[in-house]
N, C-alpha and C. Protein backbone atom coordinates (compact mmCIF):
# COMPACT_ATOMS: atom_id res chain seq x y z
N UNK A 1 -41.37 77.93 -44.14
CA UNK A 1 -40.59 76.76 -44.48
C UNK A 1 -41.32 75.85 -45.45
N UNK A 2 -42.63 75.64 -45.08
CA UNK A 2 -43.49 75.07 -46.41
C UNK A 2 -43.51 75.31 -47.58
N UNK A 3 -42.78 76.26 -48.01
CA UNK A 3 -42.92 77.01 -49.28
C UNK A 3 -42.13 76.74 -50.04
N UNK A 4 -40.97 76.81 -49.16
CA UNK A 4 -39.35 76.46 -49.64
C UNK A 4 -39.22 74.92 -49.57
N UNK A 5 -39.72 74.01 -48.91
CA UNK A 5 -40.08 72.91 -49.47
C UNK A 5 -40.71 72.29 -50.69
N UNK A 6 -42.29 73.49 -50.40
CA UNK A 6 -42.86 72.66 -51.81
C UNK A 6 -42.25 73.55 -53.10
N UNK A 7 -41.70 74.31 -53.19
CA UNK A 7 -40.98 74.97 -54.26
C UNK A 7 -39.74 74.23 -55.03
N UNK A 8 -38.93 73.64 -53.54
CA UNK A 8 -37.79 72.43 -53.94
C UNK A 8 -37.98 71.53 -54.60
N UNK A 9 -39.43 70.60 -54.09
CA UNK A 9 -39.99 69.42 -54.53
C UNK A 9 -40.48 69.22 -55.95
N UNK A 10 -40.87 71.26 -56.51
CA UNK A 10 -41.09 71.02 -57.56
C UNK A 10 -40.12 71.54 -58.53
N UNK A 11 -38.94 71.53 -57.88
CA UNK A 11 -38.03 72.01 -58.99
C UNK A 11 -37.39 71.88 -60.26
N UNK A 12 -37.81 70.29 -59.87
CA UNK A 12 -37.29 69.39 -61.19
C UNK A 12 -38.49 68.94 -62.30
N UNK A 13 -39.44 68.50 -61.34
CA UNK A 13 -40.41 67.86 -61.84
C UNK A 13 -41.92 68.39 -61.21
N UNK A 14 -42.93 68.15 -62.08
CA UNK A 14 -44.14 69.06 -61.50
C UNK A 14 -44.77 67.37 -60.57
N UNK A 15 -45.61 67.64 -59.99
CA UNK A 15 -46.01 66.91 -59.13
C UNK A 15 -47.77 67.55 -58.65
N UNK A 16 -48.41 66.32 -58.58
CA UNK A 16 -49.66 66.49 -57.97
C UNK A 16 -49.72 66.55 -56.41
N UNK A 17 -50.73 67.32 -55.74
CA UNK A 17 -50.80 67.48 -53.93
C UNK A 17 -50.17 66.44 -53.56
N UNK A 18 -50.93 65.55 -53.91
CA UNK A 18 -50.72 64.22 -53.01
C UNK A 18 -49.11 63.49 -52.88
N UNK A 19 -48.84 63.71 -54.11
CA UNK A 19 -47.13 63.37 -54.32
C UNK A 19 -46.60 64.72 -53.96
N UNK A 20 -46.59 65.42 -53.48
CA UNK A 20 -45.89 66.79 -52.48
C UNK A 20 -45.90 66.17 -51.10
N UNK A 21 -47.01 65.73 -50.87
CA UNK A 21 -47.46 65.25 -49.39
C UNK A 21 -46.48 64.04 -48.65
N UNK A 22 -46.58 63.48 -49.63
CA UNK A 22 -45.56 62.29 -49.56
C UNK A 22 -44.35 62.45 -49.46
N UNK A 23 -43.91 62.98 -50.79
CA UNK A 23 -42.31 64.07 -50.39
C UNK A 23 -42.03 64.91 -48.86
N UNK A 24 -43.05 65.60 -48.69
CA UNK A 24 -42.86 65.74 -47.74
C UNK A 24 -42.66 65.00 -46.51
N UNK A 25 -43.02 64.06 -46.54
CA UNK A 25 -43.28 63.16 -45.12
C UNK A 25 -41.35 61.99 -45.86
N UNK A 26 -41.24 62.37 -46.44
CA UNK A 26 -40.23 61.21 -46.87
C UNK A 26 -38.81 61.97 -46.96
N UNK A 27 -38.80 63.68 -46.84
CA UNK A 27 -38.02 64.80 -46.42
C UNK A 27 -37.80 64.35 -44.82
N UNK A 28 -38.24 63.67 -44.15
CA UNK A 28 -38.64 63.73 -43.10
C UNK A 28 -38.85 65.11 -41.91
N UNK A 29 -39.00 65.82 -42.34
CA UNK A 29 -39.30 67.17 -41.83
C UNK A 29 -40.54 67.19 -40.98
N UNK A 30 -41.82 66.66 -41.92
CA UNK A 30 -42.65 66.84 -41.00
C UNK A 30 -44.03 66.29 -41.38
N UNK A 31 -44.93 65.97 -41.23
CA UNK A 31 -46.44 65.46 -42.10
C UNK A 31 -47.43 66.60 -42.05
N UNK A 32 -47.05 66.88 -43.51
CA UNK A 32 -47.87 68.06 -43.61
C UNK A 32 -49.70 67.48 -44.12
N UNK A 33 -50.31 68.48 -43.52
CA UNK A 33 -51.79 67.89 -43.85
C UNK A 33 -52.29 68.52 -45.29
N UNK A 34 -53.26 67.84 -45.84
CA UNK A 34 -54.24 68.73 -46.92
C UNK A 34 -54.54 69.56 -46.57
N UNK A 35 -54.73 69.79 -45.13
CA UNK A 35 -55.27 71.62 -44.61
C UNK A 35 -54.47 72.39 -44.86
N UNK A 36 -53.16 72.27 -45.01
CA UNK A 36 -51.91 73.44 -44.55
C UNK A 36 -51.28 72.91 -46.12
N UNK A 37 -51.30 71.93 -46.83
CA UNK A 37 -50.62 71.80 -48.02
C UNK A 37 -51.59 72.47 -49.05
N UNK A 38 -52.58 72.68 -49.47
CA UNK A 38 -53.61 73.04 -50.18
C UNK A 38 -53.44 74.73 -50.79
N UNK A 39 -53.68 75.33 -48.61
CA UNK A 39 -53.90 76.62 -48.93
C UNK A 39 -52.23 77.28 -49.53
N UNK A 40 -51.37 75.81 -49.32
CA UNK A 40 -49.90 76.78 -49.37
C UNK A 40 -49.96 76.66 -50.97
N UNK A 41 -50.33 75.80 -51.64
CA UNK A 41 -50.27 75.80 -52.93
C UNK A 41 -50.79 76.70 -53.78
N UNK A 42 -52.41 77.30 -53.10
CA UNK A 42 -52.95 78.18 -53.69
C UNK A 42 -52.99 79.90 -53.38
N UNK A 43 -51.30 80.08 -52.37
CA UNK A 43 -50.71 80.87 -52.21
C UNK A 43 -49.71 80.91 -53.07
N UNK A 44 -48.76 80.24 -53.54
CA UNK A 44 -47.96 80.32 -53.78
C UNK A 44 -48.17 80.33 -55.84
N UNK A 45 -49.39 79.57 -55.83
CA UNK A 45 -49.69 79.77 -57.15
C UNK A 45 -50.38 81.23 -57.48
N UNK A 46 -51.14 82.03 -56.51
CA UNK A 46 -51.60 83.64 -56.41
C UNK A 46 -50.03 84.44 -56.94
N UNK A 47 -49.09 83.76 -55.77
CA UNK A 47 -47.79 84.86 -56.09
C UNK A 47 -47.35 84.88 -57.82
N UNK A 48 -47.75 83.11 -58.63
CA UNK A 48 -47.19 82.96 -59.65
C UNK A 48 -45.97 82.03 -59.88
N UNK A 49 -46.21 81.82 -58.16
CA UNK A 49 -44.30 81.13 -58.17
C UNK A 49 -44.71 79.71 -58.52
N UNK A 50 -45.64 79.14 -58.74
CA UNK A 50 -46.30 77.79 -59.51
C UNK A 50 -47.45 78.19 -59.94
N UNK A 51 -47.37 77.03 -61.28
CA UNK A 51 -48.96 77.05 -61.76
C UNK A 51 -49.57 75.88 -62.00
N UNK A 52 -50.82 75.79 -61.94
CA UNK A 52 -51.31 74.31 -62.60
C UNK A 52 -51.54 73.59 -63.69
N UNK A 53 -50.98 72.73 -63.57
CA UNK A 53 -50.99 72.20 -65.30
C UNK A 53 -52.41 71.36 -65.25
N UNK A 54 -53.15 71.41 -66.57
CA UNK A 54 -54.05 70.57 -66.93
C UNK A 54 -54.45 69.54 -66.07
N UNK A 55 -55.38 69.48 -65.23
CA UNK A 55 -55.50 68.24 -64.69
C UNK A 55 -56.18 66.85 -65.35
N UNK A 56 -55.12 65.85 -64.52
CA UNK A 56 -55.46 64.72 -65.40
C UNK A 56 -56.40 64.01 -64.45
N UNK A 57 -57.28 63.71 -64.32
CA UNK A 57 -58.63 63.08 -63.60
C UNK A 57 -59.00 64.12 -62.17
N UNK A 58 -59.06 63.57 -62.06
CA UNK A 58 -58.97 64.59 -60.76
C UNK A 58 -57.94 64.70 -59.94
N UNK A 59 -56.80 64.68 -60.28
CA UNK A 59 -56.17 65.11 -59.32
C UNK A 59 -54.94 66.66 -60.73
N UNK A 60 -54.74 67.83 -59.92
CA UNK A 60 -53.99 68.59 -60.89
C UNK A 60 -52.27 68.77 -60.21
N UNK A 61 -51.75 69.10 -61.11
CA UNK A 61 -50.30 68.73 -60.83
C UNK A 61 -50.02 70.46 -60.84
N UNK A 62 -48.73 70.76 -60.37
CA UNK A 62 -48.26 71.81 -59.80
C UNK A 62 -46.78 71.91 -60.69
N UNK A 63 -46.15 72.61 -61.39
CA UNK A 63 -45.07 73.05 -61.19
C UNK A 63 -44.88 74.62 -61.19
N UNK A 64 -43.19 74.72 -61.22
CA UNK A 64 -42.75 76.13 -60.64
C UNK A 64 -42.74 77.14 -61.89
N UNK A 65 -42.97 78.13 -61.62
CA UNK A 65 -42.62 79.07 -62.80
C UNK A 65 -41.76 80.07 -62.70
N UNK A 66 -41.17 80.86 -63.54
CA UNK A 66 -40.29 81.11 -63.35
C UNK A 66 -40.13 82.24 -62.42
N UNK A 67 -40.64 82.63 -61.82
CA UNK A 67 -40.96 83.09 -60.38
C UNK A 67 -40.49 82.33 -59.31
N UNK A 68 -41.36 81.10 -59.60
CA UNK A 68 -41.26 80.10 -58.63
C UNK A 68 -39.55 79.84 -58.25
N UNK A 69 -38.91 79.47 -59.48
CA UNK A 69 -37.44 79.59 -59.69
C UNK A 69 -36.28 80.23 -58.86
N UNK A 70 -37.26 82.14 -59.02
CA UNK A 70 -36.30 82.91 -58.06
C UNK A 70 -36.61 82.92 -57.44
N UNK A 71 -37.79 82.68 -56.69
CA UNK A 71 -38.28 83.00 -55.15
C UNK A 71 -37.21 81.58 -54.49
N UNK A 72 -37.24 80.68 -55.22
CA UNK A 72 -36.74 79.09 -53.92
C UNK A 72 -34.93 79.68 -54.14
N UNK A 73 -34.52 80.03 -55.04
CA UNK A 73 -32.94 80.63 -54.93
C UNK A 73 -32.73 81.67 -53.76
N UNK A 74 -33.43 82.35 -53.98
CA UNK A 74 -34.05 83.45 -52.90
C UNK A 74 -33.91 82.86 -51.21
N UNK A 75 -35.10 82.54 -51.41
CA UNK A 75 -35.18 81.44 -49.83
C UNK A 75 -33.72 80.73 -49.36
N UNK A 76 -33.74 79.76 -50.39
CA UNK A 76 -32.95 78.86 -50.47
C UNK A 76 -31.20 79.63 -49.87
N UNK A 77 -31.29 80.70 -50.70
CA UNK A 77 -29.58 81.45 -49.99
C UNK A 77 -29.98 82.25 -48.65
N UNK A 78 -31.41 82.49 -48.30
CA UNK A 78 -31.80 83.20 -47.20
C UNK A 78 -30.57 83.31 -45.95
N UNK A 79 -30.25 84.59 -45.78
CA UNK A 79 -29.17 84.16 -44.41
C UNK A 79 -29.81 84.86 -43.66
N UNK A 80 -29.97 84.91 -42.10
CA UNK A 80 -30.61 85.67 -41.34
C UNK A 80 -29.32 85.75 -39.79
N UNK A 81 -29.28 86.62 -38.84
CA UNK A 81 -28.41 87.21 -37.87
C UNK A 81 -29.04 85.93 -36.61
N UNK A 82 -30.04 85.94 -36.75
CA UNK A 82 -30.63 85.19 -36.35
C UNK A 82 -30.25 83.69 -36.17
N UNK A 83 -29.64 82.72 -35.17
CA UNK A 83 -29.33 81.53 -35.23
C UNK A 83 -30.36 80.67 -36.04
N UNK A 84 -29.92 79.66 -36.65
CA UNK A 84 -30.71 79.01 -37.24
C UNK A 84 -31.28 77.64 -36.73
N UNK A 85 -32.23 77.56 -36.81
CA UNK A 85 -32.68 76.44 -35.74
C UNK A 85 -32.70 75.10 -37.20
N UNK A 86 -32.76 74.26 -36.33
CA UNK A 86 -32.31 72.90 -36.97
C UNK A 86 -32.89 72.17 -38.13
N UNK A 87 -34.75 72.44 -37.98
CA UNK A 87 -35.74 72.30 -38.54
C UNK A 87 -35.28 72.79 -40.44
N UNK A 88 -35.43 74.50 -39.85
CA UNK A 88 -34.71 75.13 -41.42
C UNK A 88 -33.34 74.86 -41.89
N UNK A 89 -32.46 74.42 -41.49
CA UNK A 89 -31.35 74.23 -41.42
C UNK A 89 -31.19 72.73 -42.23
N UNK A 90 -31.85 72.06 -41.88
CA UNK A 90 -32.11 70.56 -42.46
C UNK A 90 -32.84 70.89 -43.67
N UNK A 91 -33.78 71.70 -44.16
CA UNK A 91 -34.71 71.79 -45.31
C UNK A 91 -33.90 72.25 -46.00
N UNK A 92 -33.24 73.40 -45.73
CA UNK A 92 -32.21 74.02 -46.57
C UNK A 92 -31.09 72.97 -46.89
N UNK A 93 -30.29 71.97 -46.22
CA UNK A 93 -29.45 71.31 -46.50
C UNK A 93 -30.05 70.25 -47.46
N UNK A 94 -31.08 69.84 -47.82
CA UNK A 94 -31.79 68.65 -48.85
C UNK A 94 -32.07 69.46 -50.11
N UNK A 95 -32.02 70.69 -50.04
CA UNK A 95 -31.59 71.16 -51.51
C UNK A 95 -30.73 71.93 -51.64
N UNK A 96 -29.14 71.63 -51.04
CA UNK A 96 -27.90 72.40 -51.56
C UNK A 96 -27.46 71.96 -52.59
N UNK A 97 -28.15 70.83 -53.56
CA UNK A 97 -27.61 70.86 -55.13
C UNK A 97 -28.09 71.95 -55.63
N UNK A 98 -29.12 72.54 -55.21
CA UNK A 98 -29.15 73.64 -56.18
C UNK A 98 -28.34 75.37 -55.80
N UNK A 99 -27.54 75.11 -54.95
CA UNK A 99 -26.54 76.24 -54.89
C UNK A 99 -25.05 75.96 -55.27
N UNK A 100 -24.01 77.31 -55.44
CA UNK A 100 -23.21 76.88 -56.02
C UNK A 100 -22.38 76.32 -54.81
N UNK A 101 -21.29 75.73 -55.23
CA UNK A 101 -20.28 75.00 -54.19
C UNK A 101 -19.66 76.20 -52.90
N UNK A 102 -19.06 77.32 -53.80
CA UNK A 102 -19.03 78.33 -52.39
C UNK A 102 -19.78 78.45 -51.42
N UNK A 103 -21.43 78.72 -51.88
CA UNK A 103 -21.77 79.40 -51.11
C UNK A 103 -22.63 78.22 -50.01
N UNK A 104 -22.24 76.56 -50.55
CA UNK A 104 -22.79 75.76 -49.61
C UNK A 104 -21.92 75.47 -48.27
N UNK A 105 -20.68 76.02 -48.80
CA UNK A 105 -19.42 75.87 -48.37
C UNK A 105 -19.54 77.12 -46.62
N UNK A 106 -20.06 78.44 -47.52
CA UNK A 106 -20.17 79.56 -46.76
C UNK A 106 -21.34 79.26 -45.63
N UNK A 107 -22.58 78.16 -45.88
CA UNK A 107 -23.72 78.04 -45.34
C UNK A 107 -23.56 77.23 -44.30
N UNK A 108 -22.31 76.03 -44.73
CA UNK A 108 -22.12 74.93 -43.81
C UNK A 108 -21.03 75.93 -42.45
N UNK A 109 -20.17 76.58 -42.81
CA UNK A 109 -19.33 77.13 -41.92
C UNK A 109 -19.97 78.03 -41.02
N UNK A 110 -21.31 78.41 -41.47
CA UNK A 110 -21.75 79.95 -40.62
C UNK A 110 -22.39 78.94 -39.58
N UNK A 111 -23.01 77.69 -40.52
CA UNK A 111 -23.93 76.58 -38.93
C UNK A 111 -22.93 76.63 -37.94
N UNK A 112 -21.66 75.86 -38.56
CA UNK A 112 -20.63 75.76 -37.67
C UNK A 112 -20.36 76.68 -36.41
N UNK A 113 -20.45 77.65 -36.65
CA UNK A 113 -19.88 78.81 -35.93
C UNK A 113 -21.26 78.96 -34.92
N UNK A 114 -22.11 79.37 -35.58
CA UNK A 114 -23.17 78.87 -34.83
C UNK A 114 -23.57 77.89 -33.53
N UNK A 115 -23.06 76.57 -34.17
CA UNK A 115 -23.29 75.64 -33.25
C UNK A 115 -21.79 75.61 -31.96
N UNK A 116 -21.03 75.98 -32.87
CA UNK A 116 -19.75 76.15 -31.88
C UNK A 116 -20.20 77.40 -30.57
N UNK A 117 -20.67 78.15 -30.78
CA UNK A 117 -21.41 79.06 -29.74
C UNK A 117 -22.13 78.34 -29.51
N UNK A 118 -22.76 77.49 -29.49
CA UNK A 118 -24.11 76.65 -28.62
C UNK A 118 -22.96 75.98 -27.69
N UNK A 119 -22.15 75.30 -28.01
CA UNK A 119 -21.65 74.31 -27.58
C UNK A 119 -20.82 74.77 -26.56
N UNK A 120 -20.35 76.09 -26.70
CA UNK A 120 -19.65 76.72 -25.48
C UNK A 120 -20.70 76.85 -24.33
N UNK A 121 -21.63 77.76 -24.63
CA UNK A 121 -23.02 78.08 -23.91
C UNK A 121 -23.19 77.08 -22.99
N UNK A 122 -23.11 75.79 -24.05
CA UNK A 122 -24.04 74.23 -23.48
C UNK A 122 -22.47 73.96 -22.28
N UNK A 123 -21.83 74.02 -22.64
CA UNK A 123 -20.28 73.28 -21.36
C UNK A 123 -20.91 74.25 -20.35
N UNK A 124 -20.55 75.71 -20.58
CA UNK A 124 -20.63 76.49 -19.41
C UNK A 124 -21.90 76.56 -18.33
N UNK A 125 -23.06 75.89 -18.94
CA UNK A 125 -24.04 75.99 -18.23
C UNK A 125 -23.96 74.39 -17.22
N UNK A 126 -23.63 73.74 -18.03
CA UNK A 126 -23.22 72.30 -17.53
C UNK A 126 -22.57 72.58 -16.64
N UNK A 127 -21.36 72.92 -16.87
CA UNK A 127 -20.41 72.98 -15.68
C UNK A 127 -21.35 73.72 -14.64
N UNK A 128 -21.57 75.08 -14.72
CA UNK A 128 -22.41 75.41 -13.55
C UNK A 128 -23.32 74.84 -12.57
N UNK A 129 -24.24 73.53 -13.47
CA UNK A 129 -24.96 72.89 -13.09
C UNK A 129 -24.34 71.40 -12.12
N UNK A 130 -23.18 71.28 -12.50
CA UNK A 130 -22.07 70.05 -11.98
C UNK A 130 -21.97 70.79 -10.45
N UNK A 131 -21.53 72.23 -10.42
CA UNK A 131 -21.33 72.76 -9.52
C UNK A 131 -22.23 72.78 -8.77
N UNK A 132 -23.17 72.87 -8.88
CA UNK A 132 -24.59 73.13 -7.98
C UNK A 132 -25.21 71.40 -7.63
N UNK A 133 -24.57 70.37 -7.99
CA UNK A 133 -25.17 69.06 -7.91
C UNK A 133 -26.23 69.01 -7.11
N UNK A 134 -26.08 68.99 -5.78
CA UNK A 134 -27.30 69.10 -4.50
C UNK A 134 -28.33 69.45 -5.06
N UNK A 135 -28.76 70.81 -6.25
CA UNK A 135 -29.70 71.35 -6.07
C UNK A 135 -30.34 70.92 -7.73
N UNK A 136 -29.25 70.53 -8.47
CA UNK A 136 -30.16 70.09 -9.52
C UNK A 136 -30.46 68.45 -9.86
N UNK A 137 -30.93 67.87 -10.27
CA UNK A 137 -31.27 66.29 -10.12
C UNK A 137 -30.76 65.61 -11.75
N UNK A 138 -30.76 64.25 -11.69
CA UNK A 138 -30.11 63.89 -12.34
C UNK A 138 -30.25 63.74 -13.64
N UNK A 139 -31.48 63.79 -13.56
CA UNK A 139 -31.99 63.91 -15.18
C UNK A 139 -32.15 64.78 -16.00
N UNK A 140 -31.44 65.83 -15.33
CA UNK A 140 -31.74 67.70 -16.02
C UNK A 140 -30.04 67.39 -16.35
N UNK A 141 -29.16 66.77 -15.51
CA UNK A 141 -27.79 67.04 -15.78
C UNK A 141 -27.91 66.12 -16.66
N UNK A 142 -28.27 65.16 -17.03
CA UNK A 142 -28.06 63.83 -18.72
C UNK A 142 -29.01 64.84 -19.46
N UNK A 143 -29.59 65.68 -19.33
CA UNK A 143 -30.39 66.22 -20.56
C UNK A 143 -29.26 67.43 -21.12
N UNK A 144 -28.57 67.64 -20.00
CA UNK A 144 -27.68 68.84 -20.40
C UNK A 144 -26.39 68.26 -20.70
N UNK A 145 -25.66 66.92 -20.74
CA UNK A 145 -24.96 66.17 -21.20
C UNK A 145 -25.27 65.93 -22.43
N UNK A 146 -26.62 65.67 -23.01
CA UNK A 146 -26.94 65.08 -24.15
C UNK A 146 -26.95 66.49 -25.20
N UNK A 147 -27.54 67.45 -24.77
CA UNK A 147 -27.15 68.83 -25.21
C UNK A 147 -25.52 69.13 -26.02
N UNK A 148 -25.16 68.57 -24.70
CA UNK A 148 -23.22 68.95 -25.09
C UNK A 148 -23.27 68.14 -26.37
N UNK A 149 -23.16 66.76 -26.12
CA UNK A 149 -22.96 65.40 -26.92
C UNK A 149 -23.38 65.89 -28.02
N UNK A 150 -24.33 66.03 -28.33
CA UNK A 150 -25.12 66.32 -29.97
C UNK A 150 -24.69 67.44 -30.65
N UNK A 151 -24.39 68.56 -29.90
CA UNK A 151 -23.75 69.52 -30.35
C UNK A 151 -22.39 69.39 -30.71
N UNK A 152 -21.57 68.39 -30.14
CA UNK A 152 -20.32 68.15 -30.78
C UNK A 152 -20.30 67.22 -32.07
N UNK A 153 -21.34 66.22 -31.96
CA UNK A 153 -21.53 65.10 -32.90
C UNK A 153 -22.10 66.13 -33.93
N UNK A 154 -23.03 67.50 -33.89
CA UNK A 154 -23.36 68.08 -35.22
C UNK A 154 -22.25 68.96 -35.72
N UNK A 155 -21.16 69.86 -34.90
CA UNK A 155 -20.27 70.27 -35.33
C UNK A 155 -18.91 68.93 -36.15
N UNK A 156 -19.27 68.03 -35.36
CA UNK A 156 -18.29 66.97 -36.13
C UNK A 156 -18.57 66.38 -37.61
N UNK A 157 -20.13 66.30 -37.67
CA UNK A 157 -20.94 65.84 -39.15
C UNK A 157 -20.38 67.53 -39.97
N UNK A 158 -20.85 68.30 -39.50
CA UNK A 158 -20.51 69.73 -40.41
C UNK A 158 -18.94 69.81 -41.07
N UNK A 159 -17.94 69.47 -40.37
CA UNK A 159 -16.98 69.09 -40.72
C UNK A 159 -16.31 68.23 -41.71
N UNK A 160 -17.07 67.33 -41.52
CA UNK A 160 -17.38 66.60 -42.71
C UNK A 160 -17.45 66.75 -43.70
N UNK A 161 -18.65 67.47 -43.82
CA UNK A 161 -19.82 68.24 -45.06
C UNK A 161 -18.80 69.18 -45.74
N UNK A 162 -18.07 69.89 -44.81
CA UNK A 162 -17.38 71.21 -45.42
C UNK A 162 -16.08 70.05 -46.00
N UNK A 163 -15.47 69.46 -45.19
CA UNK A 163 -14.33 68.83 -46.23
C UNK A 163 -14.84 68.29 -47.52
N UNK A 164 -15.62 67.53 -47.63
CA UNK A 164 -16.06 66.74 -48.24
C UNK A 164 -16.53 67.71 -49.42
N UNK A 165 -17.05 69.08 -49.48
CA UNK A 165 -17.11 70.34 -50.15
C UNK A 165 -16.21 70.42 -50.81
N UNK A 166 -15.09 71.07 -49.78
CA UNK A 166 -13.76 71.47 -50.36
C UNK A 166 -13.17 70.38 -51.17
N UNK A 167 -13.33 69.46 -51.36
CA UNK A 167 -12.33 68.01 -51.72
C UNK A 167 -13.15 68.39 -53.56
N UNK A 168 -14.38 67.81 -53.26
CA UNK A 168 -15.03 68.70 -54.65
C UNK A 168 -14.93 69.37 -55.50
N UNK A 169 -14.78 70.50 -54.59
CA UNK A 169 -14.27 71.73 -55.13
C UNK A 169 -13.40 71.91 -56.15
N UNK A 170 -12.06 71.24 -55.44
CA UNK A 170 -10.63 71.05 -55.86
C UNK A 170 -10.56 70.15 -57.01
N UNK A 171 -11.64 69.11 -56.59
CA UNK A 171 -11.88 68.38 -58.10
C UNK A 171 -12.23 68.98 -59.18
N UNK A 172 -13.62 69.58 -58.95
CA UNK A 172 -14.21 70.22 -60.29
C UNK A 172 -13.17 71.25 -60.92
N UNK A 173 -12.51 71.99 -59.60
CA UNK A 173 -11.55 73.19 -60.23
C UNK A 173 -10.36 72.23 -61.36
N UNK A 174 -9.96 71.22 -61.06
CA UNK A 174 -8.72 70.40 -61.59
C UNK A 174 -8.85 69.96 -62.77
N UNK A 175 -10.55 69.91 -63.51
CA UNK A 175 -10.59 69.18 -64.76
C UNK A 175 -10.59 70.36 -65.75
N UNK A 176 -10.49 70.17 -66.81
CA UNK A 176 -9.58 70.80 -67.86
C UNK A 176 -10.71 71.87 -68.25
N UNK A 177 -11.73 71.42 -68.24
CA UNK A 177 -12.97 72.33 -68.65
C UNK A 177 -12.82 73.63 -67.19
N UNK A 178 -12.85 73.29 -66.54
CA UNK A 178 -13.00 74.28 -65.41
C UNK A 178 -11.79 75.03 -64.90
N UNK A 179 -10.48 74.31 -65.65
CA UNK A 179 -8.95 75.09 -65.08
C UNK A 179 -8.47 75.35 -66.18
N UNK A 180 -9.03 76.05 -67.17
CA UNK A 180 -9.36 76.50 -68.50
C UNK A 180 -7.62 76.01 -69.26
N UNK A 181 -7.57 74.61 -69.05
CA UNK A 181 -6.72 73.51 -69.83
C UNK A 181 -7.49 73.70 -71.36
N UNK A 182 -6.49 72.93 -71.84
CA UNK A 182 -7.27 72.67 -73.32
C UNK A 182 -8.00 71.26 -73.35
N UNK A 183 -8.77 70.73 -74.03
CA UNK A 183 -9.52 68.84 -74.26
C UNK A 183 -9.45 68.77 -75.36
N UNK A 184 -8.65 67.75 -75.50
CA UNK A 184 -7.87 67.40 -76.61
C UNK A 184 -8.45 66.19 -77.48
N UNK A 185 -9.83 66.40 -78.52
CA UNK A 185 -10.11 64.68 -78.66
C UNK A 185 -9.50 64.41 -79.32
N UNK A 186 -9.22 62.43 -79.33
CA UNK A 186 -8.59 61.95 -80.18
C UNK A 186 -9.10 61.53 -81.26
């Protein structure tokens, strides 16, 4: 996941460690250290997928090359059978400008489906646990309430996301350049 972060971060613009570091912590994902940001840089610059530009005092700046490019498209459309846990799921969603509208469309619906199976999972175990009251205590049943709750509040935000897609969509498709109209200057 570090990779596909610092690959994002430098997609636009090259950036020195220290301003990766920061990005990172302002992704809010996670605070990555100089121990674990360093060696990822001087992995990822071995592969080619960044290189270093000239450093200006001591500190050297990083951008992507064109490696770097396909590997984060790569990542970035990664689908796996595998549920996706929330962590990657969030990293991947802070750079869906750089995919096309379908397939953010296709990424947001598969969470969906996803989380909609959690959320069945999460009732049915609840309920079981309602059933058994005597034997389970009260703070395992609000942890498994809060389970439900969040899982509906993230299928409800996803919903969102996907309309809010589609509405887009329909826009970009509607202007004359893209619904191969003619533009007529005056």
């Amino acid at each position: 996941m570090l990779d596909l972060a610092i690959l994002g971060l430098l997609r636009d613009v090259p950036r020195h460690g220290y301003e990766l570091k920061q990005q990172l912590a302002e992704l809010g994902f996670w605070k990555v250290s100089f121990g674990s940001l360093y060696p990822a840089l001087r992995r990822l610059e071995k592969r080619g997928q960044i290189e270093a530009l000239r450093a200006t005092g001591r500190r050297k700046a990083y951008r992507l090359t064109e490696e770097g490019h396909e590997a984060f498209q790569v990542m970035l459309r990664e689908e796996s059978d595998e549920p996706e846990e929330d962590r990657r799921f969030n990293l991947r969603l802070a750079f869906f400008r750089y995919l096309e509208p379908a397939l953010r469309i296709t990424t947001l619906e598969r969470r969906r489906r996803q989380l909609v199976d959690l959320l069945v999972d999460s009732r049915r175990t609840l309920r079981e646990a309602q059933a058994r009251r005597g034997t389970i205590d009260r703070y395992t049943l609000a942890l498994m309430e809060r389970t439900v709750r969040s899982t509906e509040a993230d299928i409800a935000w996803l919903d969102e996301l996907i309309s809010a897609e589609r509405v887009a969509g329909r826009a970009a498709a509607s202007t004359p350049e893209h619904s191969g109209g003619t533009v007529w200057a005056k």
